[in-house]
PDB file of N, CA and C in Angstrom:
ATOM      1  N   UNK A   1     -19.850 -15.645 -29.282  1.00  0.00           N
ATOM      2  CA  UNK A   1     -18.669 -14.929 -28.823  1.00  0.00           C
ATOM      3  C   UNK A   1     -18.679 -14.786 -27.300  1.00  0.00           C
ATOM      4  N   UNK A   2     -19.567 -14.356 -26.744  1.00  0.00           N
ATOM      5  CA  UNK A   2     -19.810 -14.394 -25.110  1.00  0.00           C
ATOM      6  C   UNK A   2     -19.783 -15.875 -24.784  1.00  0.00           C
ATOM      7  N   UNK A   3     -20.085 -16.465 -25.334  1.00  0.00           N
ATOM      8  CA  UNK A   3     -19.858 -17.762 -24.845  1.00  0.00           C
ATOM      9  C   UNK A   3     -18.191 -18.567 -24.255  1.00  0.00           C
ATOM     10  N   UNK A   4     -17.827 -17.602 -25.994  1.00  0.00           N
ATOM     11  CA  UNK A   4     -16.418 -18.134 -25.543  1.00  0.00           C
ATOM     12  C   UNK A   4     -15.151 -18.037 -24.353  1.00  0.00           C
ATOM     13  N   UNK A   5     -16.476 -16.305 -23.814  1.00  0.00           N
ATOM     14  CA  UNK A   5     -15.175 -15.668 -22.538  1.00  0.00           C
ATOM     15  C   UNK A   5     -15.690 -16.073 -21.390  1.00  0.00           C
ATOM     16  N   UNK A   6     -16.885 -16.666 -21.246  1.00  0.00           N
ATOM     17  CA  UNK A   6     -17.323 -16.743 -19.977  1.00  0.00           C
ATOM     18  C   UNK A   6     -16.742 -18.555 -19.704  1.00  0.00           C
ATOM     19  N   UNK A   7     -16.153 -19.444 -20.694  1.00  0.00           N
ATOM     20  CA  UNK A   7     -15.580 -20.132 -20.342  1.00  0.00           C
ATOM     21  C   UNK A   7     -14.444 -20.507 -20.204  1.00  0.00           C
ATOM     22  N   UNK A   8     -13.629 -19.171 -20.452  1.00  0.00           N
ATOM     23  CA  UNK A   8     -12.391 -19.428 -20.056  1.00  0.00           C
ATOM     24  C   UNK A   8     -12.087 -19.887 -18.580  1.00  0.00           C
ATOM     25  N   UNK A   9     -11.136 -20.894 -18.286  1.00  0.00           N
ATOM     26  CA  UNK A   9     -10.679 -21.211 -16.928  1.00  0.00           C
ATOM     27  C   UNK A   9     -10.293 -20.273 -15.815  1.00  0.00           C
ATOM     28  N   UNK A  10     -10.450 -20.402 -14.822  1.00  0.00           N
ATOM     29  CA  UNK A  10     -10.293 -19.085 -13.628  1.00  0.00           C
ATOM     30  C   UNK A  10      -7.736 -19.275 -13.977  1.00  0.00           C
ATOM     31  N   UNK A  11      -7.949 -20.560 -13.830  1.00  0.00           N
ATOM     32  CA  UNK A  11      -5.865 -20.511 -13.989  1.00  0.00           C
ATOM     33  C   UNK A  11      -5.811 -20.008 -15.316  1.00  0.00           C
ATOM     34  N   UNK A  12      -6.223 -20.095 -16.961  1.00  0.00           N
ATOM     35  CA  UNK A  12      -5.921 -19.649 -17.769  1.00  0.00           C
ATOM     36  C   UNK A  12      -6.042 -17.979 -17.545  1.00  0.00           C
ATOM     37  N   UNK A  13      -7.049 -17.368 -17.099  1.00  0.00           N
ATOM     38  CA  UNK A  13      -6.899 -15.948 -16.456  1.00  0.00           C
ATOM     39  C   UNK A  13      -6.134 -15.410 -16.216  1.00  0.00           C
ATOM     40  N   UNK A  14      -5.700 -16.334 -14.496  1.00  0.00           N
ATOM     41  CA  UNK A  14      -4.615 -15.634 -13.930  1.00  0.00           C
ATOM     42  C   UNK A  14      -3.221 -15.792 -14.716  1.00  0.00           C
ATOM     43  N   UNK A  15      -3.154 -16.948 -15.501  1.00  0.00           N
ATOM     44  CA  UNK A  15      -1.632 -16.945 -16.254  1.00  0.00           C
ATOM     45  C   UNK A  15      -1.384 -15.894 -17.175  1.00  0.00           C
ATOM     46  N   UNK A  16      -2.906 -15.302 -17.892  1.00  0.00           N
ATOM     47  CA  UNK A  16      -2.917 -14.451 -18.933  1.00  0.00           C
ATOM     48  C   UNK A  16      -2.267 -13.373 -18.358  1.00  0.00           C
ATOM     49  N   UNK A  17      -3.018 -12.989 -16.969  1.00  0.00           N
ATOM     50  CA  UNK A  17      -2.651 -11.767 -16.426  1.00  0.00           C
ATOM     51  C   UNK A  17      -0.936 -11.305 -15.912  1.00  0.00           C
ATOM     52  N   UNK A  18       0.030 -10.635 -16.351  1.00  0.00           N
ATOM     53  CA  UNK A  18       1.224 -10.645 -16.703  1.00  0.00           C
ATOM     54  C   UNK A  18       1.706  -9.711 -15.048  1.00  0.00           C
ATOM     55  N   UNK A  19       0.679  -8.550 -14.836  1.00  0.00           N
ATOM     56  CA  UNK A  19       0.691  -7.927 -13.645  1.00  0.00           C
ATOM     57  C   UNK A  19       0.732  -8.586 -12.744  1.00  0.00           C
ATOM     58  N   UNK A  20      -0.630  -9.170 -12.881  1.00  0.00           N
ATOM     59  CA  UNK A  20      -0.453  -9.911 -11.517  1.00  0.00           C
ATOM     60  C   UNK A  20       0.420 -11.325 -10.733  1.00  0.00           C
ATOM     61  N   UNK A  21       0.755 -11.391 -12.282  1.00  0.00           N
ATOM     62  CA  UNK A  21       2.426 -12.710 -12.145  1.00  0.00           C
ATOM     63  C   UNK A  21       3.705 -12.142 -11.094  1.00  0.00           C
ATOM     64  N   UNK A  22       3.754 -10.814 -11.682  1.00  0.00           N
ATOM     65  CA  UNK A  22       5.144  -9.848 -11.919  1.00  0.00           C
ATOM     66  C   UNK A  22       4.873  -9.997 -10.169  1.00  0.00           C
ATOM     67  N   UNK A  23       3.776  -9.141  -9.237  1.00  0.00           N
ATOM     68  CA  UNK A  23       3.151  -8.949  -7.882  1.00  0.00           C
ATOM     69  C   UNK A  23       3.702 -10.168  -7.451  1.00  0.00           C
ATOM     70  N   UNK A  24       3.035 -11.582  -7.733  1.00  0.00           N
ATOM     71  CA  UNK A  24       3.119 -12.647  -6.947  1.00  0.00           C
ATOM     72  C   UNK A  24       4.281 -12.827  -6.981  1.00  0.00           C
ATOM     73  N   UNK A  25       5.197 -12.923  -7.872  1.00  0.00           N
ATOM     74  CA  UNK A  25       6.652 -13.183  -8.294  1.00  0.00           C
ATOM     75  C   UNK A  25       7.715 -12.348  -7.367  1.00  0.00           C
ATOM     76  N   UNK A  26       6.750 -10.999  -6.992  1.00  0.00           N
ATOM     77  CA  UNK A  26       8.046 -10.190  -6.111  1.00  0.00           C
ATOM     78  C   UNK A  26       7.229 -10.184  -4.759  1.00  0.00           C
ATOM     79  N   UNK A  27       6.352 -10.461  -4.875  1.00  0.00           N
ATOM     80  CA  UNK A  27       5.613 -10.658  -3.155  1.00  0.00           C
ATOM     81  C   UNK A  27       6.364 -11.941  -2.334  1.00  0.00           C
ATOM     82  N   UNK A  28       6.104 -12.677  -2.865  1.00  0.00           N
ATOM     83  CA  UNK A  28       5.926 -14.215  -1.961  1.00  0.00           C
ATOM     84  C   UNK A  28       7.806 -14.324  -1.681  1.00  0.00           C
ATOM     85  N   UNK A  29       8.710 -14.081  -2.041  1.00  0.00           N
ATOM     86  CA  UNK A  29      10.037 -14.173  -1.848  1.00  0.00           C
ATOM     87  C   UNK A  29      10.293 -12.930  -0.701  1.00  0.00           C
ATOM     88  N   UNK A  30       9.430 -11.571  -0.955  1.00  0.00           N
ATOM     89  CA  UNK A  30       9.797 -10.712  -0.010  1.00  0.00           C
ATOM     90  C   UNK A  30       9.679 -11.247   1.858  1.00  0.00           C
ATOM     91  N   UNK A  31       7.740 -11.865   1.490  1.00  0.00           N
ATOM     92  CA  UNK A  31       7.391 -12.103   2.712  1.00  0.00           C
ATOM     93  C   UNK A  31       8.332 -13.513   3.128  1.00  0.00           C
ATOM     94  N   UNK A  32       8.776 -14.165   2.432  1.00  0.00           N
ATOM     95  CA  UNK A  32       9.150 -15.430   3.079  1.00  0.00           C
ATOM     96  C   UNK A  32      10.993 -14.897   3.745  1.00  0.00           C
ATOM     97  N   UNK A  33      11.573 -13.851   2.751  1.00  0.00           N
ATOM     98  CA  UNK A  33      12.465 -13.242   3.876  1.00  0.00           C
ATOM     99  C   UNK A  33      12.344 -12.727   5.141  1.00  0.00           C
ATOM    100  N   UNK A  34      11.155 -11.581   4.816  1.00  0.00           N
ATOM    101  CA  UNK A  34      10.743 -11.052   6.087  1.00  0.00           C
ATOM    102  C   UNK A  34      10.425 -12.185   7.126  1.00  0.00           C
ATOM    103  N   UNK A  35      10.226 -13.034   6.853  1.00  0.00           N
ATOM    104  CA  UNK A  35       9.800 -14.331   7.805  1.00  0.00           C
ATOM    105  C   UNK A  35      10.801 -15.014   8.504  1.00  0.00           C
ATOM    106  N   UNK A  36      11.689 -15.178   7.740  1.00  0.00           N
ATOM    107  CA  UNK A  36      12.993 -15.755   8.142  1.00  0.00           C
ATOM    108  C   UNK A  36      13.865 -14.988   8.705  1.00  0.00           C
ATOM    109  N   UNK A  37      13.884 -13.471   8.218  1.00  0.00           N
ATOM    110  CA  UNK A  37      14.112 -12.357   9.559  1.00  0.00           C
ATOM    111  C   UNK A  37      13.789 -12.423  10.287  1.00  0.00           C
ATOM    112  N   UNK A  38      12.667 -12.219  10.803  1.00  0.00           N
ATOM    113  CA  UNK A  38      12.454 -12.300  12.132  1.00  0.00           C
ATOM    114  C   UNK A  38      12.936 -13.460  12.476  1.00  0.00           C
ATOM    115  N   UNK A  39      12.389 -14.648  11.950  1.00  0.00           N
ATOM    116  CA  UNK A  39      12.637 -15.910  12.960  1.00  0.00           C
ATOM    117  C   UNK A  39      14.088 -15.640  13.102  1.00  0.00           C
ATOM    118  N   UNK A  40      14.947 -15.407  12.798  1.00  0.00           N
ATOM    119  CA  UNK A  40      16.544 -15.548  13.149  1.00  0.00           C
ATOM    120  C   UNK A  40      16.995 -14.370  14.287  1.00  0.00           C
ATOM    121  N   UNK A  41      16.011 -13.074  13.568  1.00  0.00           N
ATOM    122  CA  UNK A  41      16.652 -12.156  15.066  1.00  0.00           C
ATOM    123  C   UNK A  41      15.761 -13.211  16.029  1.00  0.00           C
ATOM    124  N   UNK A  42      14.336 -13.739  16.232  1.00  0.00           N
ATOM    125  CA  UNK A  42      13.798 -14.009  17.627  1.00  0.00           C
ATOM    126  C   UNK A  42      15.118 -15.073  18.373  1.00  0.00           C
ATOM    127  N   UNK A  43      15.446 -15.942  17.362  1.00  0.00           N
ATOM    128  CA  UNK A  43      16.773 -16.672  17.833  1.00  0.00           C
ATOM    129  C   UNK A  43      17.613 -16.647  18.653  1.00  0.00           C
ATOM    130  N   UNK A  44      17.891 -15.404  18.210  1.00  0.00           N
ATOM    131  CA  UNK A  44      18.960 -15.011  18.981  1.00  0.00           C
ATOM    132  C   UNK A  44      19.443 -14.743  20.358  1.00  0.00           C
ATOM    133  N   UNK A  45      20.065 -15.423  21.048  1.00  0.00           N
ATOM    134  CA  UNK A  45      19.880 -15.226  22.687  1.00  0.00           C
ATOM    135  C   UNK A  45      20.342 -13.572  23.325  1.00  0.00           C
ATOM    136  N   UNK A  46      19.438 -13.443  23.972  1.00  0.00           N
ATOM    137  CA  UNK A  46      19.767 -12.275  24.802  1.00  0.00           C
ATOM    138  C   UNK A  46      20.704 -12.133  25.381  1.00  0.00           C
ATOM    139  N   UNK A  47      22.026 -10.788  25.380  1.00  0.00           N
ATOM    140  CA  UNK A  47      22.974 -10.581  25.926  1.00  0.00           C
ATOM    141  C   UNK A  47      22.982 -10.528  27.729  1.00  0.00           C
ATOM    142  N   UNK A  48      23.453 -11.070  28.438  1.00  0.00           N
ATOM    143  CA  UNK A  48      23.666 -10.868  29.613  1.00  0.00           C
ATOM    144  C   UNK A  48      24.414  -9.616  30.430  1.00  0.00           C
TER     145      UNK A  48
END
């Protein structure tokens, strides 16, 4: 029986894990806005 958990795959893990899907799923879209925010305000030319 120990045998069988210590070979589960490190990706079958993380797929099992439903939390930590849900995290990556609402993380990685936040930061890649926040990213593209900024880059668009830095864009922007300064008023004279």
């Amino acid at each position: 029986m120990a045998d069988d958990e210590e070979n589960i795959p490190l990706m079958q893990k993380l797929m099992d894990n439903s939390f930590l899907l849900l995290f990556i799923g609402v993380l990685i879209p936040t930061v890649t806005y926040l990213i593209w925010g900024i880059m668009e305000l830095v864009s922007i030319p300064l008023a004279q």
